[in-house]
N, C-alpha and C. Protein backbone atom coordinates (compact mmCIF):
# COMPACT_ATOMS: atom_id res chain seq x y z
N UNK A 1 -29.85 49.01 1.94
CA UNK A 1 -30.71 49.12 0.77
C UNK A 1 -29.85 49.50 -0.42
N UNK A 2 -29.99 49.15 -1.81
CA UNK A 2 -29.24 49.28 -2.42
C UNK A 2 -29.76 50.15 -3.38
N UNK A 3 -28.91 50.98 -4.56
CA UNK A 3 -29.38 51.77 -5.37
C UNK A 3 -30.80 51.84 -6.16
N UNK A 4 -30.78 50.88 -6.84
CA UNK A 4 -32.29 50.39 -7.33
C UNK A 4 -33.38 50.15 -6.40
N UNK A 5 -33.04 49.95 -5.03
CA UNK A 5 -33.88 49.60 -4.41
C UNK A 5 -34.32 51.25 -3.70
N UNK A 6 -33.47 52.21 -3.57
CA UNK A 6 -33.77 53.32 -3.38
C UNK A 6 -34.54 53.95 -4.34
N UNK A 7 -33.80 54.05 -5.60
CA UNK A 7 -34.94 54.47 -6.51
C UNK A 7 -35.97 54.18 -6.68
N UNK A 8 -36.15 52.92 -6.37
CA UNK A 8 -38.27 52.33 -6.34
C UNK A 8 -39.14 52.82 -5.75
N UNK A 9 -38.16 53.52 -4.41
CA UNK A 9 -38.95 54.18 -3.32
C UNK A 9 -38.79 55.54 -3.55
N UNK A 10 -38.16 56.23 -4.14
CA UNK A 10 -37.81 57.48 -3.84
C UNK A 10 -38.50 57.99 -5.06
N UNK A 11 -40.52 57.89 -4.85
CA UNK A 11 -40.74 59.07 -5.88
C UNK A 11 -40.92 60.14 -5.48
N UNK A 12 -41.67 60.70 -6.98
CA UNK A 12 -41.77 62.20 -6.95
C UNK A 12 -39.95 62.33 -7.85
N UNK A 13 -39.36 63.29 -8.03
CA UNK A 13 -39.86 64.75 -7.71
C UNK A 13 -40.42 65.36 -8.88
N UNK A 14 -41.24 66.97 -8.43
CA UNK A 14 -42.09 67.24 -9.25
C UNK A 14 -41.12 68.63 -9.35
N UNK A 15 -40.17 69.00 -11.12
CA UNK A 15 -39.70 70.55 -10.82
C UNK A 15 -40.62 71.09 -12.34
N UNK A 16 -41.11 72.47 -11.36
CA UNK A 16 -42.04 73.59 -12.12
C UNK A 16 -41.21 74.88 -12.47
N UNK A 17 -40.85 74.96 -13.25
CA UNK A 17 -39.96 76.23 -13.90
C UNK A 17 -41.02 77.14 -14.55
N UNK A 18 -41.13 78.24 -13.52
CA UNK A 18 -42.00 79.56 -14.14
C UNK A 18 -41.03 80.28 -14.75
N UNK A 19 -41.36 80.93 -16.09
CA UNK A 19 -40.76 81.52 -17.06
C UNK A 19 -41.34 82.25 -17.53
N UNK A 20 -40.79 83.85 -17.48
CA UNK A 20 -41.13 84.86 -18.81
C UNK A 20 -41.74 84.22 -19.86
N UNK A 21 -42.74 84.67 -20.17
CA UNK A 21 -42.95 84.77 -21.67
C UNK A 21 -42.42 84.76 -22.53
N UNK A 22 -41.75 86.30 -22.70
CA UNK A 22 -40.77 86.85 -23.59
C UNK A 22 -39.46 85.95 -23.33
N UNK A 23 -39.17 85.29 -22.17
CA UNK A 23 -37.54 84.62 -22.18
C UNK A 23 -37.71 83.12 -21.93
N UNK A 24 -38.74 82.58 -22.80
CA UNK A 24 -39.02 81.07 -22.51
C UNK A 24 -38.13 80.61 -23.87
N UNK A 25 -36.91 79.84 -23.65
CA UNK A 25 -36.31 79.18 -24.60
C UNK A 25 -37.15 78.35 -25.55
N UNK A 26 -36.48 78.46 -26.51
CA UNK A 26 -36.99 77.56 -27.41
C UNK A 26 -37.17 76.32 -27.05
N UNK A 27 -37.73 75.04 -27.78
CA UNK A 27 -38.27 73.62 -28.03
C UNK A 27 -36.53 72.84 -27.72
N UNK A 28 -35.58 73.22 -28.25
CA UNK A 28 -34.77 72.63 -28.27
C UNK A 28 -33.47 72.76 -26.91
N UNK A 29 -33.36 74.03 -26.54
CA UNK A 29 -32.74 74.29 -25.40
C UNK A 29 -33.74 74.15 -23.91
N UNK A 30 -34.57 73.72 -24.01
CA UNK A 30 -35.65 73.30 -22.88
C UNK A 30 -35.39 72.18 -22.88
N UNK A 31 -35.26 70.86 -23.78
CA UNK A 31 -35.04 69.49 -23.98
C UNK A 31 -33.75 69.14 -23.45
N UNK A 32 -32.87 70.45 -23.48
CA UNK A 32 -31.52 69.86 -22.67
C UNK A 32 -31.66 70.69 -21.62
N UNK A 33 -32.19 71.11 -21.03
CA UNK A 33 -32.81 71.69 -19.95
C UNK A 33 -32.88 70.23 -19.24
N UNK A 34 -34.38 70.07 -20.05
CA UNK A 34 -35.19 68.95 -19.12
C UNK A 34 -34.01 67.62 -18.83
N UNK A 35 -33.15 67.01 -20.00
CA UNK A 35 -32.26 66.50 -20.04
C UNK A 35 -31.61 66.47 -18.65
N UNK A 36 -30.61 67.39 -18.19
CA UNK A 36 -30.02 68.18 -17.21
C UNK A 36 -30.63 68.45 -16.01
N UNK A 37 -31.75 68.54 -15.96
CA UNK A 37 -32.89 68.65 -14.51
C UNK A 37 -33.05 66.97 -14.36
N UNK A 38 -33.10 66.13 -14.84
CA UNK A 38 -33.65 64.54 -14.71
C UNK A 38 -32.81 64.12 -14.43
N UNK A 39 -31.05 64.68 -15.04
CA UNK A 39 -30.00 63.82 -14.12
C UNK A 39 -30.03 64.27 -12.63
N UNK A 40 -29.92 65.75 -12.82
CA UNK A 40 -29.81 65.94 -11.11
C UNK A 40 -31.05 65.16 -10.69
N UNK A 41 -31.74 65.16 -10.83
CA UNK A 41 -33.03 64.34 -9.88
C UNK A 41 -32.79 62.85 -9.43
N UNK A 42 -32.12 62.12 -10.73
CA UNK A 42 -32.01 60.64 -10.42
C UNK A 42 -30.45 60.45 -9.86
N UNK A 43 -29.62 61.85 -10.07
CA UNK A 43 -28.21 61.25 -9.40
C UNK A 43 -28.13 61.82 -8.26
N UNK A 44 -28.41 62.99 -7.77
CA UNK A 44 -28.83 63.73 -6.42
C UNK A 44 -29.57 63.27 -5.71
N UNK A 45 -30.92 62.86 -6.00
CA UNK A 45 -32.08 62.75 -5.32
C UNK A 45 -32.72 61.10 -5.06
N UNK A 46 -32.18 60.64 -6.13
CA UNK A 46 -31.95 59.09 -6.25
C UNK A 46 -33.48 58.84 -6.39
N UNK A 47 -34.12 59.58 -7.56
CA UNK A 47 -35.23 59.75 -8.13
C UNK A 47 -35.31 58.43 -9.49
N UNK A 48 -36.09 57.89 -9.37
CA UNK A 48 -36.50 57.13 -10.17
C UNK A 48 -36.59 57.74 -11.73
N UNK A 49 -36.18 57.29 -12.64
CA UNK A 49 -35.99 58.38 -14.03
C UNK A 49 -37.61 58.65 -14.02
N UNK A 50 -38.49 57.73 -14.01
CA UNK A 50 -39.85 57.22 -14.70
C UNK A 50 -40.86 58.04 -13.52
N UNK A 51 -40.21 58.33 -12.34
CA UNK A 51 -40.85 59.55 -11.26
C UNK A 51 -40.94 60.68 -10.96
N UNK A 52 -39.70 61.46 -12.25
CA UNK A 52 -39.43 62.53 -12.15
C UNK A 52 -40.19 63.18 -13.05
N UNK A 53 -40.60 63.86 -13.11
CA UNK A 53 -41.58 65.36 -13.63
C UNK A 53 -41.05 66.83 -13.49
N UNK A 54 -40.83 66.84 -15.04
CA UNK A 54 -40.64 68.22 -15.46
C UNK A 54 -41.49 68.90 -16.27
N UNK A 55 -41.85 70.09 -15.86
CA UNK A 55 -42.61 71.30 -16.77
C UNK A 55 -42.03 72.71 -16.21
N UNK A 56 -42.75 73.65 -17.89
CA UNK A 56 -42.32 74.82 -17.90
C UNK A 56 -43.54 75.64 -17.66
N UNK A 57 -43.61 76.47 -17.07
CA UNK A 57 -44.70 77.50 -17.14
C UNK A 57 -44.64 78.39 -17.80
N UNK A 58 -45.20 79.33 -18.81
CA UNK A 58 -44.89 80.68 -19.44
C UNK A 58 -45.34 81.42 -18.10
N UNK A 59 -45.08 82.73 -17.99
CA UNK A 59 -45.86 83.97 -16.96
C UNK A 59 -45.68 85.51 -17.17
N UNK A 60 -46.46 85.90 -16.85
CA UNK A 60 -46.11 87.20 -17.18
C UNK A 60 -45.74 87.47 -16.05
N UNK A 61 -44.49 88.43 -15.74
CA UNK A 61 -43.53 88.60 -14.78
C UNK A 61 -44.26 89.43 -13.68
N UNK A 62 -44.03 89.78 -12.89
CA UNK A 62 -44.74 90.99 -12.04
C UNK A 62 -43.41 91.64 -10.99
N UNK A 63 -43.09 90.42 -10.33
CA UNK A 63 -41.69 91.35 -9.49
C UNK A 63 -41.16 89.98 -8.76
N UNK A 64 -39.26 90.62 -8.59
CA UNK A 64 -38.86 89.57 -8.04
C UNK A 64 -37.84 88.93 -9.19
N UNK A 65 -37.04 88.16 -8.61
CA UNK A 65 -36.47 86.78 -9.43
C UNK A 65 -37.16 87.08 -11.11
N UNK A 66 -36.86 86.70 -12.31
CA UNK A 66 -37.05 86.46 -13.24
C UNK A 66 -37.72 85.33 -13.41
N UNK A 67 -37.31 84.55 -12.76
CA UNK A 67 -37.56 82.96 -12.95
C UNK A 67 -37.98 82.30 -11.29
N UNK A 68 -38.96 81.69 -11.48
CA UNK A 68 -39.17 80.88 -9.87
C UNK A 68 -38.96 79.52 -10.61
N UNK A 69 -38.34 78.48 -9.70
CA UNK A 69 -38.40 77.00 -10.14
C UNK A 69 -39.13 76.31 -8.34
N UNK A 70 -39.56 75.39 -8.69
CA UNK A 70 -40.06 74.95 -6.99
C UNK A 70 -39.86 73.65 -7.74
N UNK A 71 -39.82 72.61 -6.80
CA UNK A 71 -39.63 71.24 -6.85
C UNK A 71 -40.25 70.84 -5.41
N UNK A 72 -41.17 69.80 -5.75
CA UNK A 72 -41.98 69.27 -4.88
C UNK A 72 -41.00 67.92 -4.68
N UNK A 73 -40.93 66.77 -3.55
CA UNK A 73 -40.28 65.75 -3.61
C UNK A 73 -41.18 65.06 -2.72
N UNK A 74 -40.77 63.76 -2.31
CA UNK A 74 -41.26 62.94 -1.15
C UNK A 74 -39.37 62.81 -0.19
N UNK A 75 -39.94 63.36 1.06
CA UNK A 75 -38.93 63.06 1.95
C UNK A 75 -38.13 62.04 2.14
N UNK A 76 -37.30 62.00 2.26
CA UNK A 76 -36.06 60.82 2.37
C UNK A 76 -35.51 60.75 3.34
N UNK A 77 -34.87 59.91 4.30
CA UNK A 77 -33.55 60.22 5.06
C UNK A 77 -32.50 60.61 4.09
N UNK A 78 -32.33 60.03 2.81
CA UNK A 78 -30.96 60.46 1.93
C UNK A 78 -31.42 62.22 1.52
N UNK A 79 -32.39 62.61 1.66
CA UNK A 79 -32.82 63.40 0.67
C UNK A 79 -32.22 64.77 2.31
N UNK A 80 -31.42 65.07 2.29
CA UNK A 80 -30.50 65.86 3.60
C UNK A 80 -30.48 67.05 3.37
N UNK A 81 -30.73 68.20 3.92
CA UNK A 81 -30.54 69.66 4.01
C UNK A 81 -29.23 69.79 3.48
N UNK A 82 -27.97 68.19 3.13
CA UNK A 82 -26.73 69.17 2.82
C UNK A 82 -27.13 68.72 0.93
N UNK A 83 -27.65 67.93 1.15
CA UNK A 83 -28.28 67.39 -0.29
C UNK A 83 -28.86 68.03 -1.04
N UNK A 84 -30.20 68.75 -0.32
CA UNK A 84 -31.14 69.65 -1.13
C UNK A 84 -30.44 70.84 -1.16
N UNK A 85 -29.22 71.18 -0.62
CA UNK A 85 -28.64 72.44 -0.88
C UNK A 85 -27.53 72.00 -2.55
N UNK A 86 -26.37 71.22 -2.27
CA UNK A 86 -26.50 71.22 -3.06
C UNK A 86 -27.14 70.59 -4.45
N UNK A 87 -28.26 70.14 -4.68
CA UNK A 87 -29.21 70.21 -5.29
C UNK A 87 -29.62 71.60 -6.10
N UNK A 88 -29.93 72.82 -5.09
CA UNK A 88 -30.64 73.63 -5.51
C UNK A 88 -29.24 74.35 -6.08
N UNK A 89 -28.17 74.06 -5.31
CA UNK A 89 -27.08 75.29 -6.48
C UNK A 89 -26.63 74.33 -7.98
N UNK A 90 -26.62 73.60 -7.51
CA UNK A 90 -26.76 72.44 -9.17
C UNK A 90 -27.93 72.98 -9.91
N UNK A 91 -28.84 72.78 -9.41
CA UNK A 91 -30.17 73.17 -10.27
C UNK A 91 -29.74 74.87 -10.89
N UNK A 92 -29.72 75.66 -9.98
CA UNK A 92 -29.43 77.26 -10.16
C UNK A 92 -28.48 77.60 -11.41
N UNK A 93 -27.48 76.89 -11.77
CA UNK A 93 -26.23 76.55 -12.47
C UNK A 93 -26.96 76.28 -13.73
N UNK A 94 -27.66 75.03 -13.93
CA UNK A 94 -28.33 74.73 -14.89
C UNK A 94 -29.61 75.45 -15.53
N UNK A 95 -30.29 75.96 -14.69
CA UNK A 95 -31.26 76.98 -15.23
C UNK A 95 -30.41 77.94 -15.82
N UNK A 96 -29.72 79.18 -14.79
CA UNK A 96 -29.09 80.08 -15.49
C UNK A 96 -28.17 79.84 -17.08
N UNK A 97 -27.46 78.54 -17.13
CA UNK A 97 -26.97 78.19 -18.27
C UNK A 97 -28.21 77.87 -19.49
N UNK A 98 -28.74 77.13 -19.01
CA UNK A 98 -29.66 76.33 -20.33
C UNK A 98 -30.73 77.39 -20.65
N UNK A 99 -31.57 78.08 -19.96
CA UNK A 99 -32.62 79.47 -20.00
C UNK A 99 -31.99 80.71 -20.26
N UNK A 100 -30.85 81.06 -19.71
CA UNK A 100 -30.69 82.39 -19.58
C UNK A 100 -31.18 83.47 -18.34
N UNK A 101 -31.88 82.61 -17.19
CA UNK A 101 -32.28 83.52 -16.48
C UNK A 101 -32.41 82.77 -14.90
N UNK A 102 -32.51 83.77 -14.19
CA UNK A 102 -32.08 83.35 -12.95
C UNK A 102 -33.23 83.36 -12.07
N UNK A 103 -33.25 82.26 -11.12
CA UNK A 103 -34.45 81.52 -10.67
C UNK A 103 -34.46 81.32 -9.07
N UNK A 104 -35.05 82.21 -8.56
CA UNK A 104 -35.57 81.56 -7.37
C UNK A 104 -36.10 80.15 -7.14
N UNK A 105 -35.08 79.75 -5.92
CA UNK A 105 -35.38 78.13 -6.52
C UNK A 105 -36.04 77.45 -4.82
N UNK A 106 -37.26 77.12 -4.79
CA UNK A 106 -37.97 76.55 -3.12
C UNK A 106 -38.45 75.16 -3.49
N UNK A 107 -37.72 74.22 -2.14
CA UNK A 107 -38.00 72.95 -2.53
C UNK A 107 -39.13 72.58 -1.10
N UNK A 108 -40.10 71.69 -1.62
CA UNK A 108 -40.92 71.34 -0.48
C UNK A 108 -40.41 70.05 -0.11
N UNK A 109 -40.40 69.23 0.57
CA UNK A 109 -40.42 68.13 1.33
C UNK A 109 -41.46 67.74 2.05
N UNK A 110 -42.51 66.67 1.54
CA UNK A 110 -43.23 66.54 1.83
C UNK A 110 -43.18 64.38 2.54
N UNK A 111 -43.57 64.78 3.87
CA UNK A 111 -43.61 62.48 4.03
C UNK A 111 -44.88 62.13 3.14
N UNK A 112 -44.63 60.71 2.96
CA UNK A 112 -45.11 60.02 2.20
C UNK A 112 -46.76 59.56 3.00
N UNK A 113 -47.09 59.55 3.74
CA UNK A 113 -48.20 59.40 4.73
C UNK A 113 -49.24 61.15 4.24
N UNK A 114 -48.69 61.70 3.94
CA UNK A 114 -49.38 63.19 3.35
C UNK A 114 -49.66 63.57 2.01
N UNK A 115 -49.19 62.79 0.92
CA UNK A 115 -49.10 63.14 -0.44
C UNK A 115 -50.28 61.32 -0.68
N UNK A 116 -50.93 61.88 -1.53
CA UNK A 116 -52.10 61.15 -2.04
C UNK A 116 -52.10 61.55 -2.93
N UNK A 117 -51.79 60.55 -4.15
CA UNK A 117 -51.72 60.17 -5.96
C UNK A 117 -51.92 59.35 -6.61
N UNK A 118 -52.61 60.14 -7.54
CA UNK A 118 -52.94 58.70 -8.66
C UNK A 118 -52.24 59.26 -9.89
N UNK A 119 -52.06 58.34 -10.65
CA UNK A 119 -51.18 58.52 -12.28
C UNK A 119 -50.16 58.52 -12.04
């Protein structure tokens, strides 16, 4: 199967960055955020650009991590425990740089026979 042809198949992923209130970057360092989260997705994950989904959450903190990020995906054979690892320290790298704050980061893996979507 070839690159493009992986990406057609390989949607999802969905990353949710919960954020302080008080430490939610501005409009402009979120955009290279999001920038920076969409490559890892389509060069790591071999995510379709047009499948990937990013948002920020504001929160008011309570305890723990500063920052939670979770990323939902659809399972892959490419998509490998040595993959989603490094994935998540790529990702970790880039939050802490582009936000300022450091993020508990949990990825789900979900098969495609279980996830039901529209839009």
């Amino acid at each position: 199967m070839s690159l493009p042809e992986l990406r057609g198949s390989a949607a999802m992923p969905n990353v949710t960055i919960f954020i302080p209130s008080e430490k939610m970057p501005e409009d402009g360092i979120l955009a290279d955020l999001t920038d920076q989260c969409s490559q890892l997705c389509t060069d790591m994950l071999k995510a379709a650009p047009e499948n990937v989904h990013i948002i920020y959450v504001a929160v008011r903190h309570g305890r723990g991590h500063e920052a939670f990020a979770e990323i939902k995906y659809r399972a892959q054979p490419f998509r490998t425990k040595a993959v989603m690892a490094a994935f998540m320290e790529r990702l970790d790298d880039v939050i802490r740089r582009g936000a300022g704050v450091t993020a508990r980061i949990r990825c789900f893996g979900h098969q495609a026979s279980a996830i039901h979507a529209r839009n």
